[in-house]
N, C-alpha and C. Protein backbone atom coordinates (compact mmCIF):
# COMPACT_ATOMS: atom_id res chain seq x y z
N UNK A 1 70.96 88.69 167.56
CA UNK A 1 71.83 89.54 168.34
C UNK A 1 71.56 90.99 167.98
N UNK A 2 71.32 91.63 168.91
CA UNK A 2 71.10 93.05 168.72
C UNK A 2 72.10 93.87 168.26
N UNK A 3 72.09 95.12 166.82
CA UNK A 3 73.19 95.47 167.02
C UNK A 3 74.13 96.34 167.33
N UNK A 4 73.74 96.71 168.78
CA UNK A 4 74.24 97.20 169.92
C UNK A 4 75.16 96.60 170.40
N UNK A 5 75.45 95.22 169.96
CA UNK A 5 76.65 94.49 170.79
C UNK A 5 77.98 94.32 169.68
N UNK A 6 77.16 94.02 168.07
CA UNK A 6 78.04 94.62 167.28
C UNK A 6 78.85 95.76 167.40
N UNK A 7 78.19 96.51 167.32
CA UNK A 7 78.75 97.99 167.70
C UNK A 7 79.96 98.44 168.59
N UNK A 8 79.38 97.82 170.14
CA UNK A 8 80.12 97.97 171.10
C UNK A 8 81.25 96.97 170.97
N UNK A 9 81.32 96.23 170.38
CA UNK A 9 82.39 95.37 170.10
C UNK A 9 83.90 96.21 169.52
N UNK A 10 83.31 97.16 168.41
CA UNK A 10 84.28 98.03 167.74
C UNK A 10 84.41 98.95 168.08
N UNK A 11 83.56 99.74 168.96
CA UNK A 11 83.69 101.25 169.69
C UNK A 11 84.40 101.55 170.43
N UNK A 12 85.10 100.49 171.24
CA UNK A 12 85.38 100.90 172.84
C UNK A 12 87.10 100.82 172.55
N UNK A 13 87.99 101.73 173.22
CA UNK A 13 87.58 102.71 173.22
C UNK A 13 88.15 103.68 171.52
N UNK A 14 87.41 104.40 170.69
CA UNK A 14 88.40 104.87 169.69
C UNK A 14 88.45 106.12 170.25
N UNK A 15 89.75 106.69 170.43
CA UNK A 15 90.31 107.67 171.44
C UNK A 15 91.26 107.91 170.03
N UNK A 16 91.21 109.00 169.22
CA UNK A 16 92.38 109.88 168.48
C UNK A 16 93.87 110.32 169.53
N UNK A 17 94.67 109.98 168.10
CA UNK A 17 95.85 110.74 168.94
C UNK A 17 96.41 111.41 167.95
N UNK A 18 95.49 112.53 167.59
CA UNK A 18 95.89 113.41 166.77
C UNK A 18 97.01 114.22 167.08
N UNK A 19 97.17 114.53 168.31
CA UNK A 19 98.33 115.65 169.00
C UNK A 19 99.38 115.41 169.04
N UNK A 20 99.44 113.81 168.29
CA UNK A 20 101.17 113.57 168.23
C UNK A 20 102.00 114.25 166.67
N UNK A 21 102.94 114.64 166.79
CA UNK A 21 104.05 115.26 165.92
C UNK A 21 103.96 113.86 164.60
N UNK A 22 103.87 114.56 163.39
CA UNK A 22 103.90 114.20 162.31
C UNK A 22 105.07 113.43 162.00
N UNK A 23 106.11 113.35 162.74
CA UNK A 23 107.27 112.24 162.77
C UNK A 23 107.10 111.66 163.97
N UNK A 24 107.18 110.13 163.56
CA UNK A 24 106.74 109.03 164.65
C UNK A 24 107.79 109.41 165.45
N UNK A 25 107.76 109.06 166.68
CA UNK A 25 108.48 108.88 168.27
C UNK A 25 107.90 107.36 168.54
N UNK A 26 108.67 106.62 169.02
CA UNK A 26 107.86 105.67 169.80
C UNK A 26 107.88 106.16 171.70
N UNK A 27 108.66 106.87 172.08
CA UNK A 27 108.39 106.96 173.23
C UNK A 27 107.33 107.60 173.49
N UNK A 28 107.15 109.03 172.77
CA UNK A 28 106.11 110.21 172.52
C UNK A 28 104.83 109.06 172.52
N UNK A 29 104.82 108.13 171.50
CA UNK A 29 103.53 107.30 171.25
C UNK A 29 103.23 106.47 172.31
N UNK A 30 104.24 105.95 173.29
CA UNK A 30 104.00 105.30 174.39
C UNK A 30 103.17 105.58 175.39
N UNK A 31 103.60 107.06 175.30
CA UNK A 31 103.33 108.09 176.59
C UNK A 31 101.40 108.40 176.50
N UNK A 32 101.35 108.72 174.75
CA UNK A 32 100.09 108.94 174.81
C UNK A 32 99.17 107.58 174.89
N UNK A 33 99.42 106.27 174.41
CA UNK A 33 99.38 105.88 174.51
C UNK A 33 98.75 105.43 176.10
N UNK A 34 99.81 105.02 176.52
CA UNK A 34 99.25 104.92 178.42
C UNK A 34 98.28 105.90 178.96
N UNK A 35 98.48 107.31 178.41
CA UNK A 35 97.40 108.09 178.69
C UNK A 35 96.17 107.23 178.57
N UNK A 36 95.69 107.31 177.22
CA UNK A 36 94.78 106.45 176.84
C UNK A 36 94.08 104.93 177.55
N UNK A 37 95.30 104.47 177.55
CA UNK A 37 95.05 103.42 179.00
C UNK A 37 94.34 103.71 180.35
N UNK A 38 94.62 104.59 180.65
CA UNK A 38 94.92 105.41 181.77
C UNK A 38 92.67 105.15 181.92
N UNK A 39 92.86 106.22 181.21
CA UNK A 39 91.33 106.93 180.63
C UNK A 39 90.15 105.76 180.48
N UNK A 40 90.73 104.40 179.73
CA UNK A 40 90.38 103.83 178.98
C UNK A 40 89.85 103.19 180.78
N UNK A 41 90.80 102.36 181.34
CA UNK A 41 90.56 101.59 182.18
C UNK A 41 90.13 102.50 183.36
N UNK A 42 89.63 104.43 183.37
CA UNK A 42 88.71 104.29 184.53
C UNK A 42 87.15 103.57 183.87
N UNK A 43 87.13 103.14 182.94
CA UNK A 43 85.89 102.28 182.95
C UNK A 43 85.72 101.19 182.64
N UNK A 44 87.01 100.45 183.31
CA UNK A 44 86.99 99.13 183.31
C UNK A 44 85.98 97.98 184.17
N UNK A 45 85.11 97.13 183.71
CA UNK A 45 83.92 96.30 184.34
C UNK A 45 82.76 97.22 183.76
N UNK A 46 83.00 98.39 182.89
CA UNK A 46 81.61 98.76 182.86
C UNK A 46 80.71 98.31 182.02
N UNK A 47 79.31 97.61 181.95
CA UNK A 47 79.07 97.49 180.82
C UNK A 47 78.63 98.35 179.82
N UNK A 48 79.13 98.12 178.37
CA UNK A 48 78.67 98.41 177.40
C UNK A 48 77.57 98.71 176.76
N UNK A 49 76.65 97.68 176.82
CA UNK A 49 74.92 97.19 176.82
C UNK A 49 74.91 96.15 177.29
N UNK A 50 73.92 95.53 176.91
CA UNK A 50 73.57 94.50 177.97
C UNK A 50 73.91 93.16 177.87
N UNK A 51 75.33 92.97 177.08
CA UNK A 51 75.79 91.61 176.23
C UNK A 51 77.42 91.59 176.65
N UNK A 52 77.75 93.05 176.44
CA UNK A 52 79.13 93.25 176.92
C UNK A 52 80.09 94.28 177.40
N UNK A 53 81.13 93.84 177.98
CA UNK A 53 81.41 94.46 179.58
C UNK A 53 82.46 94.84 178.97
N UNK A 54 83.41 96.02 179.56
CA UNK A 54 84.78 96.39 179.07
C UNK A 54 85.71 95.74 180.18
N UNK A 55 87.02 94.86 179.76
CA UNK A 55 87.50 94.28 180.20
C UNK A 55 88.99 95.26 180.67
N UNK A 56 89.04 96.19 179.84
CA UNK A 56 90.67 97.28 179.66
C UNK A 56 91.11 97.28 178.87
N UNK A 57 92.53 97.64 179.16
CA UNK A 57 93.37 98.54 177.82
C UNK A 57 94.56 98.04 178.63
N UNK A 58 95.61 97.57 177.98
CA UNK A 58 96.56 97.08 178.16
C UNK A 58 97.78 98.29 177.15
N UNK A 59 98.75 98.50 177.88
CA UNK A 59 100.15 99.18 177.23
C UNK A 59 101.54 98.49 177.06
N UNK A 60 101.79 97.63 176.29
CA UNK A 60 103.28 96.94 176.91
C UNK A 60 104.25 98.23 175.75
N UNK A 61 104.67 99.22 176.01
CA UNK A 61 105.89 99.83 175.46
C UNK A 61 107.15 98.75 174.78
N UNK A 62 107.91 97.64 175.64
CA UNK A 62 108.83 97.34 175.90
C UNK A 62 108.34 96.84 174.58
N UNK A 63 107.29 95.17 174.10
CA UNK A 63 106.84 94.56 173.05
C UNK A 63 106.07 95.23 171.86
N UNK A 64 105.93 97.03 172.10
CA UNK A 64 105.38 97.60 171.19
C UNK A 64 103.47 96.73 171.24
N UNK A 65 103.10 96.81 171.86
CA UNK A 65 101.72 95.98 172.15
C UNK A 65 100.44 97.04 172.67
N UNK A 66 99.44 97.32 172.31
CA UNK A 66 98.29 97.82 172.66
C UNK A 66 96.72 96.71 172.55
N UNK A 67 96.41 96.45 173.66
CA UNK A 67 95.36 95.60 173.67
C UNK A 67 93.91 95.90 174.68
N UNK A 68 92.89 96.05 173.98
CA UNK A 68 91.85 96.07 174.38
C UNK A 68 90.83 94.88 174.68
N UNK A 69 90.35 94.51 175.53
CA UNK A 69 89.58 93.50 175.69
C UNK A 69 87.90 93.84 176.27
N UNK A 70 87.01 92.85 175.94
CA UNK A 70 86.00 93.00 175.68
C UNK A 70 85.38 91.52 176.59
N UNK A 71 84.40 91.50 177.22
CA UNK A 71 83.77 90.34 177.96
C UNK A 71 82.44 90.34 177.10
N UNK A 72 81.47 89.38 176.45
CA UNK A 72 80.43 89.17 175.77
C UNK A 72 79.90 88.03 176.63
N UNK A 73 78.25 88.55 176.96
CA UNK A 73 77.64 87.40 177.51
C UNK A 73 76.63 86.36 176.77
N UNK A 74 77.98 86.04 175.32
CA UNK A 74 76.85 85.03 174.71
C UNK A 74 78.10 84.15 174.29
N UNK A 75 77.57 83.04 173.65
CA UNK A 75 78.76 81.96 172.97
C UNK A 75 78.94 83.06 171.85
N UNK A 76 79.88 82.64 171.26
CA UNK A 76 79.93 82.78 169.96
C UNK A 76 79.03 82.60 168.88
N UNK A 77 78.95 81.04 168.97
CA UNK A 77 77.70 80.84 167.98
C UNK A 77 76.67 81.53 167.92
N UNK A 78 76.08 82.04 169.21
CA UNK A 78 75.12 82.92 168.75
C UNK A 78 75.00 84.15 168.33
N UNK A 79 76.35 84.68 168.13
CA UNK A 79 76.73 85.57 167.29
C UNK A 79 76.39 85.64 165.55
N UNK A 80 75.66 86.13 164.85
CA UNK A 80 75.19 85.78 163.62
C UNK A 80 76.41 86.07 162.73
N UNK A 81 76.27 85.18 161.19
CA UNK A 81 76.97 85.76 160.20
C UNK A 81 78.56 85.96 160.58
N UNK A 82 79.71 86.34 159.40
CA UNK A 82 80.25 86.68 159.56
C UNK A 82 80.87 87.64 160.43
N UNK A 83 80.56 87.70 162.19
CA UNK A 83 81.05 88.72 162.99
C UNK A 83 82.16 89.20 162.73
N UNK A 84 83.27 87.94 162.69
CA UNK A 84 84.45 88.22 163.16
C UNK A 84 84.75 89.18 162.03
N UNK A 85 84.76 88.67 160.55
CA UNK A 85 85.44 89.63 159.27
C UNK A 85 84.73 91.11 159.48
N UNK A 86 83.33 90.93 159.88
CA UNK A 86 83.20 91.96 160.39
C UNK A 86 83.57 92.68 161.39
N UNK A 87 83.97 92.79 162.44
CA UNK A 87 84.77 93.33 163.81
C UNK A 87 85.98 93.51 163.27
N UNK A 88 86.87 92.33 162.49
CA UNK A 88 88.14 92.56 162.08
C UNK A 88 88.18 93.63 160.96
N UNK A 89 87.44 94.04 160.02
CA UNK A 89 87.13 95.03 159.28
C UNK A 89 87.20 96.75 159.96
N UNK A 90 86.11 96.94 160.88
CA UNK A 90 85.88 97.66 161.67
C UNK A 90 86.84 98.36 162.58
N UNK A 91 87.67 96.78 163.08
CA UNK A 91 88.75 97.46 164.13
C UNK A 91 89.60 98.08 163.06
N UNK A 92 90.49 97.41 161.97
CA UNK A 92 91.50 98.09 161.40
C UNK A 92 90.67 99.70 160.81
N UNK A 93 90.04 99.57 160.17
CA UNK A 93 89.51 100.47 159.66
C UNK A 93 89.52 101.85 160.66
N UNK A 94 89.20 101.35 161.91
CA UNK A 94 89.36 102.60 163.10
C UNK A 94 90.21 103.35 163.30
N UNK A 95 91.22 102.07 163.44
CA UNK A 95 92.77 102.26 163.87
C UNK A 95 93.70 103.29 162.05
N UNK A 96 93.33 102.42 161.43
CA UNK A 96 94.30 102.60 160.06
C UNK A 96 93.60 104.15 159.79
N UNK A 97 92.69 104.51 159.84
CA UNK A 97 92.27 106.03 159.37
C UNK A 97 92.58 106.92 160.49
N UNK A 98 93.41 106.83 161.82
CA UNK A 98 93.57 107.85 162.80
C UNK A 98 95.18 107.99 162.16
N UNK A 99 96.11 108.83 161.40
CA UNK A 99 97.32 109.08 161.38
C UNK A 99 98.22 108.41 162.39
N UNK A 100 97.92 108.93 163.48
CA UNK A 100 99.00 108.36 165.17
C UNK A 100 99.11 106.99 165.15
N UNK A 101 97.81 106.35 165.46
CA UNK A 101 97.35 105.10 165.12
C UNK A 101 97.90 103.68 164.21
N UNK A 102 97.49 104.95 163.09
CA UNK A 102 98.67 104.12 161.34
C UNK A 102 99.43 103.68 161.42
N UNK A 103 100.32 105.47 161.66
CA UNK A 103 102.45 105.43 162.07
C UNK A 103 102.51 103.86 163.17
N UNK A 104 101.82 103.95 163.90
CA UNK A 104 102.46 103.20 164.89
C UNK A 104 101.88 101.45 164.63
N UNK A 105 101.06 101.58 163.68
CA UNK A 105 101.02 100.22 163.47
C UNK A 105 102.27 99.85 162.34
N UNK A 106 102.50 101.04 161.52
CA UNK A 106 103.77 100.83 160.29
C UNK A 106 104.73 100.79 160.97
N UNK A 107 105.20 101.19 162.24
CA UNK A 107 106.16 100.94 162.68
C UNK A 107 106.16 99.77 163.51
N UNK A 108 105.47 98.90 162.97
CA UNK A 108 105.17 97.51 164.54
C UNK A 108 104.74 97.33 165.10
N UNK A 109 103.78 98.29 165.92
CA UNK A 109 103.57 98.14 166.82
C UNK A 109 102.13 97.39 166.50
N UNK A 110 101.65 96.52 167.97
CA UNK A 110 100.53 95.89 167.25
C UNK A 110 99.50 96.30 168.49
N UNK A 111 98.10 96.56 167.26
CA UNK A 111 97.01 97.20 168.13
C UNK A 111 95.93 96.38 168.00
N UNK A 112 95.37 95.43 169.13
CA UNK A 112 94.61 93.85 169.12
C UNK A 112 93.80 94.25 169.89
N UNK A 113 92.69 93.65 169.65
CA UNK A 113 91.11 93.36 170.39
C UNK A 113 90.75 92.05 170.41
N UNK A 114 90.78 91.68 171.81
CA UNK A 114 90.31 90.52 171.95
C UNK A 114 88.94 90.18 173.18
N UNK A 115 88.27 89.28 172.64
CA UNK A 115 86.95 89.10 172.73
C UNK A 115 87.06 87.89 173.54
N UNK A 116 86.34 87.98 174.61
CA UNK A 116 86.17 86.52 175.70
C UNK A 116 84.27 86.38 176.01
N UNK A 117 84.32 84.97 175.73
CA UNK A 117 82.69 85.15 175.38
C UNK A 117 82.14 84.07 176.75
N UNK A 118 81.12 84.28 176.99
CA UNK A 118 80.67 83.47 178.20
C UNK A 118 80.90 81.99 178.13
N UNK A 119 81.13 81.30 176.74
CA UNK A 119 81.68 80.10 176.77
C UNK A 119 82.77 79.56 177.05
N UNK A 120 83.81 80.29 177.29
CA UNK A 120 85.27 80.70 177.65
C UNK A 120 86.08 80.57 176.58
N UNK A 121 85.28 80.81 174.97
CA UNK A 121 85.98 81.20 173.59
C UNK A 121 86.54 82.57 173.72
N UNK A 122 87.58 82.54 173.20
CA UNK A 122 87.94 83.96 172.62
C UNK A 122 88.26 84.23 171.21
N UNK A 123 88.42 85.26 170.56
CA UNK A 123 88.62 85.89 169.89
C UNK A 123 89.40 87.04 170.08
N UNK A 124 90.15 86.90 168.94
CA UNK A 124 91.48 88.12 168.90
C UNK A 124 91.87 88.75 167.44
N UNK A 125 91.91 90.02 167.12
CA UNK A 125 92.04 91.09 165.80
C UNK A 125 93.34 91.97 166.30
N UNK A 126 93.95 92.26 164.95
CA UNK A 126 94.46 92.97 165.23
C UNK A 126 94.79 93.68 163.95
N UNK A 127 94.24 95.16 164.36
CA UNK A 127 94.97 96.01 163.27
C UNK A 127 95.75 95.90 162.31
N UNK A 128 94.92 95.63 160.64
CA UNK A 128 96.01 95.69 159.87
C UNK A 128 95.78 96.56 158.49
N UNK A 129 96.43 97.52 158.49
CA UNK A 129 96.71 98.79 157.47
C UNK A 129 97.28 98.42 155.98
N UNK A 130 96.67 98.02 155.16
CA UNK A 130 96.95 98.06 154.02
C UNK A 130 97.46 99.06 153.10
């Protein structure tokens, strides 16, 4: 597996939300939030490289929920090695070093990537800040 698909697995999209106020809001975080959505899903179906497609960005405010999804055109298995600890590494690591990001995972909210692979496996991470 090339690792271009690694990559794109954890890249899409990391969008800072530095511009939020140093005391959490959850509405404030909602708002930017959906922005982000917004942004995220004008490039929804696009592909990535040549393995995988961006599926969107999901906002549920009400469940405190942020979800990104990802389409891969291989099984799993042929995914080498430890992917997942790797991807699951990667994603928190993204998320947990942006401040905005952090707050809002310490406050609950949950920020997940999930992976649908041409076998009709998925895979699902989600942000977690130690």
């Amino acid at each position: 597996m090339p690792l271009s698909l690694l990559l794109a697995l954890v890249l899409v999209p990391n969008v800072s939300m530095h511009e939020l106020e140093p005391h959490f809001d959850h509405e404030q975080f909602c708002i930017a939030a959906q922005d982000i959505e917004r942004r995220a899903n004008a490039d929804l179906g696009r592909w990535l490289d040549e393995y995988t497609r961006h599926g969107g960005m999901t906002v549920d405010c009400k469940t405190r929920a942020v979800e990104l999804t990802l389409y891969v055109q291989l099984p799993f298995k042929d995914i080498p090695g430890r992917w997942q600890d790797r991807v699951h590494y990667q994603w928190s690591d993204d998320y947990c070093t942006d401040p905005a990001w952090a707050a809002s995972i310490t406050q609950r909210w949950k920020i997940t990537l999930t992976i649908y692979s041409i076998a009709d496996e998925h895979f699902s991470v989600r942000a977690d800040c130690h």
